[in-house]
Protein backbone atom coordinates (compact mmCIF):
# COMPACT_ATOMS: atom_id res chain seq x y z
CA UNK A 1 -31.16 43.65 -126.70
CA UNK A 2 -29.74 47.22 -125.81
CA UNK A 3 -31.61 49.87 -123.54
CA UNK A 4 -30.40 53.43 -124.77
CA UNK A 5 -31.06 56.71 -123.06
CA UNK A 6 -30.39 59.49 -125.57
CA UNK A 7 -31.04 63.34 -125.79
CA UNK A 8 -30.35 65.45 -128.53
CA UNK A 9 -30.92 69.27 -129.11
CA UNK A 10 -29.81 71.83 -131.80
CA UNK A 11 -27.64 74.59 -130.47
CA UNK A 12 -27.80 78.31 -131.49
CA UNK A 13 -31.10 77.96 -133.15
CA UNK A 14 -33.29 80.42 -130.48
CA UNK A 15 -34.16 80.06 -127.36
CA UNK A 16 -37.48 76.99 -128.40
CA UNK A 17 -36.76 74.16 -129.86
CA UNK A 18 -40.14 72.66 -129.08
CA UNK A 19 -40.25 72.47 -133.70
CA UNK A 20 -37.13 70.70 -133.66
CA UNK A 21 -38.02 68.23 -130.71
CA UNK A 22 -41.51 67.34 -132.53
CA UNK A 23 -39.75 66.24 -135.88
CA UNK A 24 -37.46 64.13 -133.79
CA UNK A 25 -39.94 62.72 -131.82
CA UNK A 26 -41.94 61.88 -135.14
CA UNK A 27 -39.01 60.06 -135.95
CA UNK A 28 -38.76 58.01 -133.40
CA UNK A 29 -42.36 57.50 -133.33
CA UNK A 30 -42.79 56.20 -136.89
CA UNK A 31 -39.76 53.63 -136.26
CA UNK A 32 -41.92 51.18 -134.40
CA UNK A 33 -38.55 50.67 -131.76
CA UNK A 34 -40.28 50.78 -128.12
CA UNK A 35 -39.79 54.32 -126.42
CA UNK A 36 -40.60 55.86 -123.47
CA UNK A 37 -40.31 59.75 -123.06
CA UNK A 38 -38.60 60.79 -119.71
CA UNK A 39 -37.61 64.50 -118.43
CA UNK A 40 -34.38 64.04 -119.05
CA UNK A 41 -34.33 61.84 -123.01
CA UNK A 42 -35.79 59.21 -124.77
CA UNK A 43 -35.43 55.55 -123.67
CA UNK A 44 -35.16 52.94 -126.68
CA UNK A 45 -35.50 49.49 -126.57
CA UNK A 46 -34.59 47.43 -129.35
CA UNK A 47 -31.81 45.48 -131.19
CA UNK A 48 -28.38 47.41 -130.97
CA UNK A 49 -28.97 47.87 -135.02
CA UNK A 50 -32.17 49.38 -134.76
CA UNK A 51 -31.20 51.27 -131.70
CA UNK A 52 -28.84 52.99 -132.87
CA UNK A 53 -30.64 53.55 -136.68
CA UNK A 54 -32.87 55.85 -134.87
CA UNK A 55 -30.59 57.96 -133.23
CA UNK A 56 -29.31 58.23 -136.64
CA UNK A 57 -32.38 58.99 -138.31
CA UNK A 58 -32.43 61.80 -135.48
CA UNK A 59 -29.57 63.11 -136.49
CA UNK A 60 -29.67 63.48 -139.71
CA UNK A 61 -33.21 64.93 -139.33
CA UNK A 62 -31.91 67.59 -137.26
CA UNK A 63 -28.64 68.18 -139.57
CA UNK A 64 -30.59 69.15 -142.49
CA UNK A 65 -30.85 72.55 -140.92
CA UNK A 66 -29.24 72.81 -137.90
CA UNK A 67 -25.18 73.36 -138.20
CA UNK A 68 -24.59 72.13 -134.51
CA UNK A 69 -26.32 69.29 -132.63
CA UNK A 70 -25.94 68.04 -128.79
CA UNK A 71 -26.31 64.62 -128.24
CA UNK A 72 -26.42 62.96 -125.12
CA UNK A 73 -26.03 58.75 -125.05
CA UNK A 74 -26.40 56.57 -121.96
């Protein structure tokens, strides 16, 4: 069992990124791993495999149209 504290924003795509955030969020939402939204990032809770597939499902929602992406792991 892993607990994983991530953020992740695209960079140089205007000052909101509220549209980016949402699809994200839908992401993790439809993944069924227990979250919990803080100020600061998204908590996970899960198997280390599962874990860390949604931070790559994050990803490579964000990549399809944003060149550079800031992720934060803890």
């Amino acid at each position: 069992m892993v607990l994983l504290e991530f953020s992740m924003a695209p960079y140089g795509q205007g000052e909101s990124v509220s549209a980016h955030v949402a699809r994200v969020l839908d992401v993790i939402d439809r993944s069924g791993v227990p979250y919990q939204l803080t100020p600061m990032g998204t908590i996970l809770e899960g198997e280390w495999e599962a874990v860390m597939g949604v931070v790559t499902a994050c990803f490579e929602t964000l990549r399809a149209d944003c060149p550079r992406i800031g992720v934060s792991l803890k």
